[in-house]
C-alpha atoms as a PDB file:
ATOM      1  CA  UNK A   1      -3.015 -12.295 -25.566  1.00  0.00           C
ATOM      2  CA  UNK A   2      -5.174 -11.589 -22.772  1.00  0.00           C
ATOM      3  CA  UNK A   3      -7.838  -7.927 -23.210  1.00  0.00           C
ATOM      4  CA  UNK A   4      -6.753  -5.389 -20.987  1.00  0.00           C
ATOM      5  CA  UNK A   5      -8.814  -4.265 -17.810  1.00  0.00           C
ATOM      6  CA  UNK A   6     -10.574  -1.524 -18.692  1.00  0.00           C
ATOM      7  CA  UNK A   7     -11.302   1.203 -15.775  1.00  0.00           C
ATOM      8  CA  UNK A   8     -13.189   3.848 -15.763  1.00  0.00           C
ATOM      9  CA  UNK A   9     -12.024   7.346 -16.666  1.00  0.00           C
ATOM     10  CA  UNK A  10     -14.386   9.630 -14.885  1.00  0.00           C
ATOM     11  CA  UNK A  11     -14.693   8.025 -11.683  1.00  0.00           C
ATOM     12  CA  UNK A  12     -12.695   5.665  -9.681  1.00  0.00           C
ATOM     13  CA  UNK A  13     -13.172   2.058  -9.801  1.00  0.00           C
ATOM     14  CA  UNK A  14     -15.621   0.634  -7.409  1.00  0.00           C
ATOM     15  CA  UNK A  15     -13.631  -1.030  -4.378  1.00  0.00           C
ATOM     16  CA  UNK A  16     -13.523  -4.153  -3.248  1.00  0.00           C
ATOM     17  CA  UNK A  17     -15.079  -2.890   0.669  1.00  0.00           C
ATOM     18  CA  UNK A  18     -17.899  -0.918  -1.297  1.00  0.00           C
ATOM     19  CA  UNK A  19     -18.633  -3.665  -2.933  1.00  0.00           C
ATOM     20  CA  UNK A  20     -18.776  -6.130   0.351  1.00  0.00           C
ATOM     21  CA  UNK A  21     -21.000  -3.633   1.641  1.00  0.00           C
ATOM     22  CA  UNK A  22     -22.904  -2.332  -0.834  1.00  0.00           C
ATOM     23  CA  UNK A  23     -23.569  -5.738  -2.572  1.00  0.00           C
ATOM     24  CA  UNK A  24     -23.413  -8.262   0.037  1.00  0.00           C
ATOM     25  CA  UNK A  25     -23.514  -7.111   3.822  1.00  0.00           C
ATOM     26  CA  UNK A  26     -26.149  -4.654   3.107  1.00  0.00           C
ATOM     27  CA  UNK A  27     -28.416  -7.104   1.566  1.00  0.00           C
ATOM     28  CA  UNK A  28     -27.867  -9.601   3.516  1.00  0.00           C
ATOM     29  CA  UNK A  29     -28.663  -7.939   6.595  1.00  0.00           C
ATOM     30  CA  UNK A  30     -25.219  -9.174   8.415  1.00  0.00           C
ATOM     31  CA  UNK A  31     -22.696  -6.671  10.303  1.00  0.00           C
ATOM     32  CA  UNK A  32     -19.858  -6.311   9.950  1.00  0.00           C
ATOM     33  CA  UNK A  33     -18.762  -8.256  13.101  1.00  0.00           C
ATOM     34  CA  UNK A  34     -21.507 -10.999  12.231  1.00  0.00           C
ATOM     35  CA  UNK A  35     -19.484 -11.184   9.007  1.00  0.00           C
ATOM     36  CA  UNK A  36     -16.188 -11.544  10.282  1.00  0.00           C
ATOM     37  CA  UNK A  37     -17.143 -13.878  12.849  1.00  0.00           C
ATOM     38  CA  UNK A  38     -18.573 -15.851  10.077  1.00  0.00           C
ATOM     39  CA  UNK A  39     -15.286 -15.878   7.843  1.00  0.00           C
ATOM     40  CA  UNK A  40     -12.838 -16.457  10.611  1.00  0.00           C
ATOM     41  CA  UNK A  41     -11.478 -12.506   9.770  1.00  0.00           C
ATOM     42  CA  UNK A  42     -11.260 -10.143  12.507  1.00  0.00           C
ATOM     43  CA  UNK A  43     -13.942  -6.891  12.453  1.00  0.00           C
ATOM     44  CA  UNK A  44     -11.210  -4.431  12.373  1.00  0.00           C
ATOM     45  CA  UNK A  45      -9.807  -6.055   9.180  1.00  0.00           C
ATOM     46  CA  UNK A  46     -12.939  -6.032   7.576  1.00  0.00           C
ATOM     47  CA  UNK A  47     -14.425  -2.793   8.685  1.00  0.00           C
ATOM     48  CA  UNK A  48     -10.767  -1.137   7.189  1.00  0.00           C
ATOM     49  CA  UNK A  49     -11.321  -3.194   3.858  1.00  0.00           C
ATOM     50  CA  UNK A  50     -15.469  -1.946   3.619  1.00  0.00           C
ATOM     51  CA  UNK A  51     -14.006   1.889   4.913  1.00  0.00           C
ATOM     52  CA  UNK A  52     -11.083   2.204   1.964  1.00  0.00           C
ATOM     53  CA  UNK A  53      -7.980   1.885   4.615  1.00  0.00           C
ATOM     54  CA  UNK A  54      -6.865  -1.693   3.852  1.00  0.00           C
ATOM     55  CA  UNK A  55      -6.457  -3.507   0.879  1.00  0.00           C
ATOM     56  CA  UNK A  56      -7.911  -6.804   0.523  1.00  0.00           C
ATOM     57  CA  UNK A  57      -4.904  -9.169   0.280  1.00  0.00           C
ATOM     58  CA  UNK A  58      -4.417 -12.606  -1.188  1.00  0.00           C
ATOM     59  CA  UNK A  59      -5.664 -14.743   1.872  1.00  0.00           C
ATOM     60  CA  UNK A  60      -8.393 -12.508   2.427  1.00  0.00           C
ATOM     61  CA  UNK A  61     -10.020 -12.531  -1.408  1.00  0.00           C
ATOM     62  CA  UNK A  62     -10.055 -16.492  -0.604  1.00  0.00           C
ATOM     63  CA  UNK A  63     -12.079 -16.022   2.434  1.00  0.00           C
ATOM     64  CA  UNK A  64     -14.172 -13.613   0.761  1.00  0.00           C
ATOM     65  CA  UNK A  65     -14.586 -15.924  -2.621  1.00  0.00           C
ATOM     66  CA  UNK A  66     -15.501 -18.746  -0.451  1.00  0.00           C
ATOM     67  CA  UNK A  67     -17.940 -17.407   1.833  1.00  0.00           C
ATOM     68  CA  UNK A  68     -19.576 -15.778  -0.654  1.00  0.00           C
ATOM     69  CA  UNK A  69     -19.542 -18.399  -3.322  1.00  0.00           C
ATOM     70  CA  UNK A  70     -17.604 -16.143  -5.778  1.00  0.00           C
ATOM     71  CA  UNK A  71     -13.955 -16.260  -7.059  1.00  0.00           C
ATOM     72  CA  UNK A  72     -10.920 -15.283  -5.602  1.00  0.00           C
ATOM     73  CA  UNK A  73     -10.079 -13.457  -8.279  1.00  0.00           C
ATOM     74  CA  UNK A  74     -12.756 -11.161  -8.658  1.00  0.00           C
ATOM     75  CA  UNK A  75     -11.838  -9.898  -5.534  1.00  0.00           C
ATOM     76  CA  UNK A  76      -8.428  -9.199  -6.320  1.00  0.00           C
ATOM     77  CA  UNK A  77      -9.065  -7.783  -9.708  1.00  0.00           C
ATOM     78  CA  UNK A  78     -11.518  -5.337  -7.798  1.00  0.00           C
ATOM     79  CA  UNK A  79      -8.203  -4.603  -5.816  1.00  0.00           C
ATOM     80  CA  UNK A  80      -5.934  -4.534  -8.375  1.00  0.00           C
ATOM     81  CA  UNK A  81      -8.281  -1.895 -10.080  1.00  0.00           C
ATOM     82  CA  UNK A  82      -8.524  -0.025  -6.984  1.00  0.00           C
ATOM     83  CA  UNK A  83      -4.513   0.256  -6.904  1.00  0.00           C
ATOM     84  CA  UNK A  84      -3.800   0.917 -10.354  1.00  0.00           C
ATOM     85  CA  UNK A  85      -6.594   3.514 -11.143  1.00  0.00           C
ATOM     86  CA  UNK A  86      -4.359   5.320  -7.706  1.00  0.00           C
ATOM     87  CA  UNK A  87      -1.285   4.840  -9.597  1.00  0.00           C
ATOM     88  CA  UNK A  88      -2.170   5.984 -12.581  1.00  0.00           C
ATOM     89  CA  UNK A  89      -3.198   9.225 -10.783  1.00  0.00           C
ATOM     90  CA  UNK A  90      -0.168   9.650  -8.704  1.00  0.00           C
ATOM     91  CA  UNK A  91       2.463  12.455  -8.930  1.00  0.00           C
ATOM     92  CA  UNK A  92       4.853   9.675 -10.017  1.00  0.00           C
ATOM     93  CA  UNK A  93       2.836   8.265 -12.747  1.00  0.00           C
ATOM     94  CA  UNK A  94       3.237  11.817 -14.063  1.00  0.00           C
ATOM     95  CA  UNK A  95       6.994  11.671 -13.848  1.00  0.00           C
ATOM     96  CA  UNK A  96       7.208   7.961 -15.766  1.00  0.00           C
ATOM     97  CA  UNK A  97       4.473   9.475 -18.316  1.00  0.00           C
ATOM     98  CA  UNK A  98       7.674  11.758 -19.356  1.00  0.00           C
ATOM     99  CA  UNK A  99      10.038   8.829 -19.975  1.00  0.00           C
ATOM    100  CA  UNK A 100      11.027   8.057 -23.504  1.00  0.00           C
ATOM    101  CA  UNK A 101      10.192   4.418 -24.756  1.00  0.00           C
ATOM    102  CA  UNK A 102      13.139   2.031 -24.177  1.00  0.00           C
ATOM    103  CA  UNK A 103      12.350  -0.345 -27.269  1.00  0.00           C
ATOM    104  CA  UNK A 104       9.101  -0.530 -30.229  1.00  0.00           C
ATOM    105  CA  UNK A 105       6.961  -3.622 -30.936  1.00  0.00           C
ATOM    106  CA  UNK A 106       6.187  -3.401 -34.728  1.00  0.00           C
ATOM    107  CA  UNK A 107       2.976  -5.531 -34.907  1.00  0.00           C
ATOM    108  CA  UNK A 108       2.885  -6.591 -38.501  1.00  0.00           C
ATOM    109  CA  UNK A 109       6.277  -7.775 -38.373  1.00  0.00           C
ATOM    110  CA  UNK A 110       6.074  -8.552 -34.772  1.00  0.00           C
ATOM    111  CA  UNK A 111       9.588  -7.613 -33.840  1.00  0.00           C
ATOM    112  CA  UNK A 112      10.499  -6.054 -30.954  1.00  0.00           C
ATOM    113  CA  UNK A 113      13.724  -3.036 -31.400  1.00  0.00           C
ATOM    114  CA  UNK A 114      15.946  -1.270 -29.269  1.00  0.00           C
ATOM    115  CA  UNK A 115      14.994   2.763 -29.311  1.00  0.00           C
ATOM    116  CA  UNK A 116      17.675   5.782 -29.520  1.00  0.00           C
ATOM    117  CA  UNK A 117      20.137   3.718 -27.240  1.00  0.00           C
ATOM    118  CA  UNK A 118      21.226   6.219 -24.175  1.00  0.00           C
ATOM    119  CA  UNK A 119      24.366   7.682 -24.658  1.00  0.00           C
ATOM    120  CA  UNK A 120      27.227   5.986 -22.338  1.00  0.00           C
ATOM    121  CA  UNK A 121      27.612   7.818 -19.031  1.00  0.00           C
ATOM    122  CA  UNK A 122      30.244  10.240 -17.921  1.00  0.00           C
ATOM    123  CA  UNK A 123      32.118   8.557 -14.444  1.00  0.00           C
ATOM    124  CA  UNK A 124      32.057  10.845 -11.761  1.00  0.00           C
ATOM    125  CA  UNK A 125      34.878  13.016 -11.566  1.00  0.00           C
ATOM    126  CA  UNK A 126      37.446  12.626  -8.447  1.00  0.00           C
ATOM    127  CA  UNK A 127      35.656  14.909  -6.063  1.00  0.00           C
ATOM    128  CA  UNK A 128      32.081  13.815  -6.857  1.00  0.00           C
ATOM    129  CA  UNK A 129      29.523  13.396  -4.074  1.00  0.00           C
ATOM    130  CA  UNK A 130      27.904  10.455  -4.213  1.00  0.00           C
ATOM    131  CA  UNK A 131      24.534   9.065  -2.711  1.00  0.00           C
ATOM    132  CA  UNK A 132      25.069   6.366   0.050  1.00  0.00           C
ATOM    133  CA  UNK A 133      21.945   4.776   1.632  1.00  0.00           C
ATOM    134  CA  UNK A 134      21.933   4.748   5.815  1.00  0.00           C
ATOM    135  CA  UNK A 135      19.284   2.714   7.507  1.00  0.00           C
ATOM    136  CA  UNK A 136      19.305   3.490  11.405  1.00  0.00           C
ATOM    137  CA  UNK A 137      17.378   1.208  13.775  1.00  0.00           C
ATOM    138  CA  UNK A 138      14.629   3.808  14.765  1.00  0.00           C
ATOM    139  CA  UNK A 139      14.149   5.496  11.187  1.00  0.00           C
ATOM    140  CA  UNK A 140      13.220   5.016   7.619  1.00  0.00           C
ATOM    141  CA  UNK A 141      15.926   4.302   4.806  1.00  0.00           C
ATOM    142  CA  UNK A 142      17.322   8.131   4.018  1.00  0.00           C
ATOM    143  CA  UNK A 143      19.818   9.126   1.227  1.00  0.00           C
ATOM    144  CA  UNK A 144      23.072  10.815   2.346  1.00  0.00           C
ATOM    145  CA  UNK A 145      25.134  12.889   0.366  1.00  0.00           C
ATOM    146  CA  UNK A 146      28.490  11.527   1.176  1.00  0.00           C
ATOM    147  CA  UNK A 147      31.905  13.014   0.066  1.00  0.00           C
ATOM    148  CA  UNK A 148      33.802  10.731  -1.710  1.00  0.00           C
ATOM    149  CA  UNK A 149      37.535  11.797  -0.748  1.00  0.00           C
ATOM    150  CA  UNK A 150      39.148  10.125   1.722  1.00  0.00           C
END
């Protein structure tokens, strides 16, 4: 079983652009153009990833692994970091914190149970709204209440 990443608690993980700058471009005395130029990236991609407003993606932790004769991974772990420490500190990881456990892992016997099973739902009753999604062209996905008479 693989250890679990463990991040910080009283500060946020270090990300992946302070790091490029902070550990590398710095250092090495290179721009961030010069850098980009050199890793076939363009500057505005980079200059987002070193200023916290893009997230390095797959493609770029290979360019950054290679030109920097590191792994791919450890740039993507620094991202993954990044992202989860936000998570963990969102409004909505608040919400799931309330959720009751769906099953239990018993280690010494190493079996895995089913917890309080959720009582069986109530159908709605004839005149129920309901919740319809509607995607227009020019707008985001919205929820509806819809009547459900006809």
């Amino acid at each position: 079983m693989p250890k679990p990443v463990l991040l910080p608690t009283n500060r946020p993980p270090t990300t992946p652009g302070e790091m490029l700058l902070n550990e590398f471009l710095v250092p090495l005395g290179l721009t961030i153009t010069e850098f980009a130029e050199r890793i076939g990236a363009s500057r505005i991609a980079i200059s987002e990833i070193v200023n916290g407003r893009r997230a390095v993606s797959s493609i770029m932790a290979i360019r950054l692994g290679r030109a920097l004769s590191m792994s791919d991974e450890f740039w993507i772990n620094l991202q993954t970091m990044t992202d989860l420490y936000a998570a963990r500190n969102s409004a909505e990881a608040k919400a799931i914190a309330e959720l009751a456990p769906i099953v239990k892992h018993d280690k010494k016997t190493n079996e895995t149970t089913l917890v309080n099973a959720l009582p069986a739902r109530k159908p709605p009753g004839p005149k129920a709204a309901q919740s319809r999604l509607v995607i227009s062209r020019n707008a985001s996905p919205r929820r509806r209440r819809v009547s459900s008479t006809k």
